[in-house]
PDB file of N, CA and C in Angstrom:
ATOM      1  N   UNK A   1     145.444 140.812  24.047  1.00  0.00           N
ATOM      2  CA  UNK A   1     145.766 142.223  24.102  1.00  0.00           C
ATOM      3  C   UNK A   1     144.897 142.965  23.084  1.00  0.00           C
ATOM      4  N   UNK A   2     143.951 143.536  23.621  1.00  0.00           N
ATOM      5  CA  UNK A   2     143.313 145.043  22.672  1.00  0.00           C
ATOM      6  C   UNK A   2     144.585 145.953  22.058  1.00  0.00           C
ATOM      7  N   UNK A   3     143.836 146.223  20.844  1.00  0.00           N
ATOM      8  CA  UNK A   3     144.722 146.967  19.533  1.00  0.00           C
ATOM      9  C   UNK A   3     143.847 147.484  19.076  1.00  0.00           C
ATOM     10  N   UNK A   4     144.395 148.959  18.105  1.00  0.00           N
ATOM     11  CA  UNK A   4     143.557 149.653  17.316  1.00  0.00           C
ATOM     12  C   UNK A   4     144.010 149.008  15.476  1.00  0.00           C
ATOM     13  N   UNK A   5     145.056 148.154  15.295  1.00  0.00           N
ATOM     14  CA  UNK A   5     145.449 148.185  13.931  1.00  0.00           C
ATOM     15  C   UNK A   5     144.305 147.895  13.440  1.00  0.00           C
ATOM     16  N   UNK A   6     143.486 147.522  13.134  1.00  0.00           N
ATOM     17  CA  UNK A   6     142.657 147.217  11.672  1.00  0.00           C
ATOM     18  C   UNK A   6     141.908 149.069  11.484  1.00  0.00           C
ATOM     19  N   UNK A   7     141.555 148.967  12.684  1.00  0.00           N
ATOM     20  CA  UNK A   7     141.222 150.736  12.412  1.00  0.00           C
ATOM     21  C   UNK A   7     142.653 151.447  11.773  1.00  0.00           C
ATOM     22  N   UNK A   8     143.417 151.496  12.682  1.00  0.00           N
ATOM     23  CA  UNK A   8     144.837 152.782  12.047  1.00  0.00           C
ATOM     24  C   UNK A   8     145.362 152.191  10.458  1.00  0.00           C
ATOM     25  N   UNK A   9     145.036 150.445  10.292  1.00  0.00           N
ATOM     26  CA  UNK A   9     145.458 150.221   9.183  1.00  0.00           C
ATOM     27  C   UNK A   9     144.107 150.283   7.574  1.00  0.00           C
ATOM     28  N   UNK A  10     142.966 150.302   8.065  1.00  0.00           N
ATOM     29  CA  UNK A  10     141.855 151.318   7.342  1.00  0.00           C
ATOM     30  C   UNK A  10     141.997 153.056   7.363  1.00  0.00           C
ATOM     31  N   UNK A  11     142.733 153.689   8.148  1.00  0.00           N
ATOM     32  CA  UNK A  11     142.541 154.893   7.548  1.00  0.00           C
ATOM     33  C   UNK A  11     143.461 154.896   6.830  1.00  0.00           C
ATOM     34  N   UNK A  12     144.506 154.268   6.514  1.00  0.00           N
ATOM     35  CA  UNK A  12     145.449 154.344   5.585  1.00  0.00           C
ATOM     36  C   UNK A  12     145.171 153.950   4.142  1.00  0.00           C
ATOM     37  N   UNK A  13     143.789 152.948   4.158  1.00  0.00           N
ATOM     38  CA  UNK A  13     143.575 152.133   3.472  1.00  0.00           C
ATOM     39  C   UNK A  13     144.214 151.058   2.877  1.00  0.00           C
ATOM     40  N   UNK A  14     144.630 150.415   3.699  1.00  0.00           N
ATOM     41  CA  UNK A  14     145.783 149.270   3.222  1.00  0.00           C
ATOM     42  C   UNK A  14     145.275 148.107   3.330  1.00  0.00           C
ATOM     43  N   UNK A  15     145.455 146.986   2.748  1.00  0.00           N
ATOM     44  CA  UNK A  15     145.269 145.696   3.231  1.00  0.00           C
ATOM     45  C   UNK A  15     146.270 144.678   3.928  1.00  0.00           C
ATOM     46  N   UNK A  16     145.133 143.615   4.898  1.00  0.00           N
ATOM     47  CA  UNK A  16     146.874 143.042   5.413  1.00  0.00           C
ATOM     48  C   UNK A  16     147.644 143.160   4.629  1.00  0.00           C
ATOM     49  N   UNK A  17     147.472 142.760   3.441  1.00  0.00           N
ATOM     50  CA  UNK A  17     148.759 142.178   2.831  1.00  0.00           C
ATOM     51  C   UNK A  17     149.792 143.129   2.545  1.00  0.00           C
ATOM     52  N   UNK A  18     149.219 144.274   2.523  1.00  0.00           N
ATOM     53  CA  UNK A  18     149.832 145.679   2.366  1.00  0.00           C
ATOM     54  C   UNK A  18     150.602 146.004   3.973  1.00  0.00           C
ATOM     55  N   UNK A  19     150.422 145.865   4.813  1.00  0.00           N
ATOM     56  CA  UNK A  19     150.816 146.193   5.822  1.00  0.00           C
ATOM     57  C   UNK A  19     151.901 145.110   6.332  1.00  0.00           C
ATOM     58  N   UNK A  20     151.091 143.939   6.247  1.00  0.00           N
ATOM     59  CA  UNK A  20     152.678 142.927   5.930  1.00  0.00           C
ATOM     60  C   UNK A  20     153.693 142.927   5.064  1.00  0.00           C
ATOM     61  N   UNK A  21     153.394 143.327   4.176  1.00  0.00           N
ATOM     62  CA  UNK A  21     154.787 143.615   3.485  1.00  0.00           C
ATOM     63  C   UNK A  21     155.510 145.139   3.668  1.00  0.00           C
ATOM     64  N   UNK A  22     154.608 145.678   4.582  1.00  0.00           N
ATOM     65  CA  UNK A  22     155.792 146.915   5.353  1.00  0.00           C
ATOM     66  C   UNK A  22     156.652 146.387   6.208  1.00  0.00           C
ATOM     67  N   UNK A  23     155.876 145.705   6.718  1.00  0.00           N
ATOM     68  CA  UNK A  23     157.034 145.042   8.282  1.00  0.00           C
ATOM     69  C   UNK A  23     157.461 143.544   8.113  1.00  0.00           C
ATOM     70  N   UNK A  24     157.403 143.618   6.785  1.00  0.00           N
ATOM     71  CA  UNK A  24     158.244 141.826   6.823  1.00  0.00           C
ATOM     72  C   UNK A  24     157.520 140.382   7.588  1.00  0.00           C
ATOM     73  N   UNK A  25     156.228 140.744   7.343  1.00  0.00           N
ATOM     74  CA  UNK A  25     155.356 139.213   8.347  1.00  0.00           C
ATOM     75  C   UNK A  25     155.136 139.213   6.906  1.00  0.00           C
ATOM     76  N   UNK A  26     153.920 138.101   7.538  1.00  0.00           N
ATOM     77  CA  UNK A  26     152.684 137.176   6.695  1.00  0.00           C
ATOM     78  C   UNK A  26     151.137 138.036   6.673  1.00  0.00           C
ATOM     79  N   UNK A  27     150.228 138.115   5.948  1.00  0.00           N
ATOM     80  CA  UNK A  27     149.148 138.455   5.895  1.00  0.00           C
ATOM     81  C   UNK A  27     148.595 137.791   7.360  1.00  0.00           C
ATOM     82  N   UNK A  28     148.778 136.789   7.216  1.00  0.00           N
ATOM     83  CA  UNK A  28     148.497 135.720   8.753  1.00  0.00           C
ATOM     84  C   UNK A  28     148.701 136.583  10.052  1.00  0.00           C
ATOM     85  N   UNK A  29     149.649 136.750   9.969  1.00  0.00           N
ATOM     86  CA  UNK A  29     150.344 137.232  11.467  1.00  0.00           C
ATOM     87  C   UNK A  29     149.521 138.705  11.847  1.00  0.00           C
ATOM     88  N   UNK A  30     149.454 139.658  10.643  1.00  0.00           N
ATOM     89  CA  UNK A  30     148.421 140.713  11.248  1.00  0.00           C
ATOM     90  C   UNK A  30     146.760 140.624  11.175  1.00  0.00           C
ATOM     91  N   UNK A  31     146.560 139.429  10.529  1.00  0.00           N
ATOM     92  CA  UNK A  31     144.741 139.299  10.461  1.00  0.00           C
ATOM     93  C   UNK A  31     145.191 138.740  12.298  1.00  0.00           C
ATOM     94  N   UNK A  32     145.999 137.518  12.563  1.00  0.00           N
ATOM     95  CA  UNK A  32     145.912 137.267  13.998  1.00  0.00           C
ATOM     96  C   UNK A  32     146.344 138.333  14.789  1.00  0.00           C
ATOM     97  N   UNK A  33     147.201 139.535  14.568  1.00  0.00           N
ATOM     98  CA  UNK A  33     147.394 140.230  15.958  1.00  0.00           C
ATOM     99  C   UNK A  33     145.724 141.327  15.394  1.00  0.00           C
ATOM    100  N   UNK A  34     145.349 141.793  14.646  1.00  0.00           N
ATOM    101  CA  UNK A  34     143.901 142.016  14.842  1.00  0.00           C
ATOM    102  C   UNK A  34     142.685 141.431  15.231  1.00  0.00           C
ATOM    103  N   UNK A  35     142.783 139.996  15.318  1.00  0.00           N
ATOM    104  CA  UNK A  35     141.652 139.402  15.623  1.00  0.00           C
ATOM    105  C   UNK A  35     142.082 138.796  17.325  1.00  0.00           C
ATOM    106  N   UNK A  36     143.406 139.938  17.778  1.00  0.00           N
ATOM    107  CA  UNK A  36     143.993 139.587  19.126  1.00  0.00           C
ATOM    108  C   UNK A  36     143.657 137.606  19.740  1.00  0.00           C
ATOM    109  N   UNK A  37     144.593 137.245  18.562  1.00  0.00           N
ATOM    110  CA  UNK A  37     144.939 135.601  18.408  1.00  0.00           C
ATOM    111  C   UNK A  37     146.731 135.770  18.685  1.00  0.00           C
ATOM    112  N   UNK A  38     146.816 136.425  18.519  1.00  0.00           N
ATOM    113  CA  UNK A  38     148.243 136.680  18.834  1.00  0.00           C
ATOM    114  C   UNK A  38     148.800 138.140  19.392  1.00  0.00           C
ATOM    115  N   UNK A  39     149.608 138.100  20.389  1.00  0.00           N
ATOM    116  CA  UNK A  39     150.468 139.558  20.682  1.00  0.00           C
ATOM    117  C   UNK A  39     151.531 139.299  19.863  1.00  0.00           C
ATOM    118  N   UNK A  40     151.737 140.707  19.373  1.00  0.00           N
ATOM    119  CA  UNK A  40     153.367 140.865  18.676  1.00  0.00           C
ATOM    120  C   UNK A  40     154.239 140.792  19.425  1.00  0.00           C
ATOM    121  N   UNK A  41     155.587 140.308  18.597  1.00  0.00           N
ATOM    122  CA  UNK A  41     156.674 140.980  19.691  1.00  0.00           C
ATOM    123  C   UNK A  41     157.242 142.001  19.646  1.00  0.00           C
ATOM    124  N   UNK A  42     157.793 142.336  20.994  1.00  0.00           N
ATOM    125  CA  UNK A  42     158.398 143.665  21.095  1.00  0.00           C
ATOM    126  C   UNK A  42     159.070 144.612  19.866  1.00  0.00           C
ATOM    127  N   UNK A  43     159.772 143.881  19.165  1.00  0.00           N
ATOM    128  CA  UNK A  43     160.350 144.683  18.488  1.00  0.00           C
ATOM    129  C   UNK A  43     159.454 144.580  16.618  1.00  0.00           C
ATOM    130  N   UNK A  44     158.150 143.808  16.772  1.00  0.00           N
ATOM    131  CA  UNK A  44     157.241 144.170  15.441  1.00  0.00           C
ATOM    132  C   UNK A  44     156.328 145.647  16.411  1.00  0.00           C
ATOM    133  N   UNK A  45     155.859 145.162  17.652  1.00  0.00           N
ATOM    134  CA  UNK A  45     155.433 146.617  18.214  1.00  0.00           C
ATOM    135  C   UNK A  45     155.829 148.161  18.000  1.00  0.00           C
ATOM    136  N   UNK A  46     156.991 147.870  18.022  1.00  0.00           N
ATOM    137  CA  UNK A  46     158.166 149.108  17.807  1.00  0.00           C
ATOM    138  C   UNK A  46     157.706 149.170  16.321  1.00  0.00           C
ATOM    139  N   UNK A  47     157.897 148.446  15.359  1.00  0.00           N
ATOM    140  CA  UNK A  47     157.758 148.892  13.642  1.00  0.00           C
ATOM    141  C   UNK A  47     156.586 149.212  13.930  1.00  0.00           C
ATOM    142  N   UNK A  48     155.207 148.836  13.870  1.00  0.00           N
ATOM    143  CA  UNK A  48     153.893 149.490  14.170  1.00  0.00           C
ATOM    144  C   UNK A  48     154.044 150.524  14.309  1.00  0.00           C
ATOM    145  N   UNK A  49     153.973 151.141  15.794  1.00  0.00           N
ATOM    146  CA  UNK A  49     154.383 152.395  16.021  1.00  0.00           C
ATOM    147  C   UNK A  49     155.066 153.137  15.200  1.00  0.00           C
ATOM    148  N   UNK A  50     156.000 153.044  14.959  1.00  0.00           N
ATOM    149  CA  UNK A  50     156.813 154.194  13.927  1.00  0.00           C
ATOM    150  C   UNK A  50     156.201 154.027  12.697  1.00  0.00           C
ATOM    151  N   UNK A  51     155.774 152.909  12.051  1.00  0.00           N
ATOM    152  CA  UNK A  51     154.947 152.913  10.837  1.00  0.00           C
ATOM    153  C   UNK A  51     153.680 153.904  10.912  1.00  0.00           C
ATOM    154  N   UNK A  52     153.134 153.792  11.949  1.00  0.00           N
ATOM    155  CA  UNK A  52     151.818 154.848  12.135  1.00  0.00           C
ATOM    156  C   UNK A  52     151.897 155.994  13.069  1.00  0.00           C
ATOM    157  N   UNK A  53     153.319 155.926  13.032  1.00  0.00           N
ATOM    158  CA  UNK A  53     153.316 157.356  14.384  1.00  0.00           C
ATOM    159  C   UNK A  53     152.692 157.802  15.248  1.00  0.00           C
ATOM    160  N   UNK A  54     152.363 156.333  15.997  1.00  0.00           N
ATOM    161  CA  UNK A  54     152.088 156.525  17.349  1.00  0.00           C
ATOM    162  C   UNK A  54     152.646 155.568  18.331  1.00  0.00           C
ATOM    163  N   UNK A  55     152.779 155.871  19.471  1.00  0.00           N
ATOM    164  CA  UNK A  55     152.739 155.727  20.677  1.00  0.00           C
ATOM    165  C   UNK A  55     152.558 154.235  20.826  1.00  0.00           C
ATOM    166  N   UNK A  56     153.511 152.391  21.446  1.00  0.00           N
ATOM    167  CA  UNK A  56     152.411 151.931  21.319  1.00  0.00           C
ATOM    168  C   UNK A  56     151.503 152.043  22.075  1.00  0.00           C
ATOM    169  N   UNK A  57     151.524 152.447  23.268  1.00  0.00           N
ATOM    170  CA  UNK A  57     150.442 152.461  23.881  1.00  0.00           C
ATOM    171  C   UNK A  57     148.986 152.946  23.716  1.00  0.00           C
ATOM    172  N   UNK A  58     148.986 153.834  22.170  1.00  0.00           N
ATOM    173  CA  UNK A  58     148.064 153.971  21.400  1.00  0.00           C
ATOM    174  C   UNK A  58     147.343 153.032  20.709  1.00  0.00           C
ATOM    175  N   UNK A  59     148.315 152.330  20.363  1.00  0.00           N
ATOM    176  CA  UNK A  59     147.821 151.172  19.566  1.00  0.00           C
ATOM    177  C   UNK A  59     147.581 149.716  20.247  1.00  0.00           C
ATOM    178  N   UNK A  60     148.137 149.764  21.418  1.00  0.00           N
ATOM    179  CA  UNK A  60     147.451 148.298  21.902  1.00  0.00           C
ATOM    180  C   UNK A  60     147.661 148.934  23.457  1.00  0.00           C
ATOM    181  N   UNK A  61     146.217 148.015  24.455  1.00  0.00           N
ATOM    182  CA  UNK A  61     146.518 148.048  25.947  1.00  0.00           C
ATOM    183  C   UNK A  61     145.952 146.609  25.850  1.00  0.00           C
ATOM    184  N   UNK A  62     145.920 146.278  27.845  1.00  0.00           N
ATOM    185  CA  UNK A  62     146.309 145.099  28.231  1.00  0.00           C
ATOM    186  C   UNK A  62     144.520 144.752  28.240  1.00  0.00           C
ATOM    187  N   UNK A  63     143.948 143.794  28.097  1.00  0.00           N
ATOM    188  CA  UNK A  63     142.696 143.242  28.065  1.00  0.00           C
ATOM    189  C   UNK A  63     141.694 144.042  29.295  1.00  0.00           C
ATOM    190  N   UNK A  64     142.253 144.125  30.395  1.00  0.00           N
ATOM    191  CA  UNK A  64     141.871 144.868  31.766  1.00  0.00           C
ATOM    192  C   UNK A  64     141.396 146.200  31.719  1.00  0.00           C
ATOM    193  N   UNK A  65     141.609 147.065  30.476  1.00  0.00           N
ATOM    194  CA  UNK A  65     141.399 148.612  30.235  1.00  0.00           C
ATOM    195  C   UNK A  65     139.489 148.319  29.593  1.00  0.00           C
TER     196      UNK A  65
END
């Protein structure tokens, strides 16, 4: 699955590790859903979104787009 986090999580200027400890993962878990090694689940999608106030469909589509 294509995602924008490493972009939406650079204009913030944060590092994984900074962004994992907003939403309760591992540094791991968002270097892999940025290097789309992993999809999140539904309900870390949902924290994303409201963490960056957007849409997810802003922040991730399906490989096919």
């Amino acid at each position: 699955m294509k995602n924008r986090l490493r972009e939406l999580r650079a204009a913030k200027q944060w590092s994984q590790g900074d962004l994992a400890e907003k939403l309760g993962v591992s540094r791991q878990t968002i270097n892999a859903i940025e290097t789309e090694k992993y999809d999140p689940s539904l309900p870390l999608a949902f924290k994303l979104a409201k963490l960056f106030k957007q849409p997810i469909e802003d922040i991730f589509s399906d490989n096919e787009k």
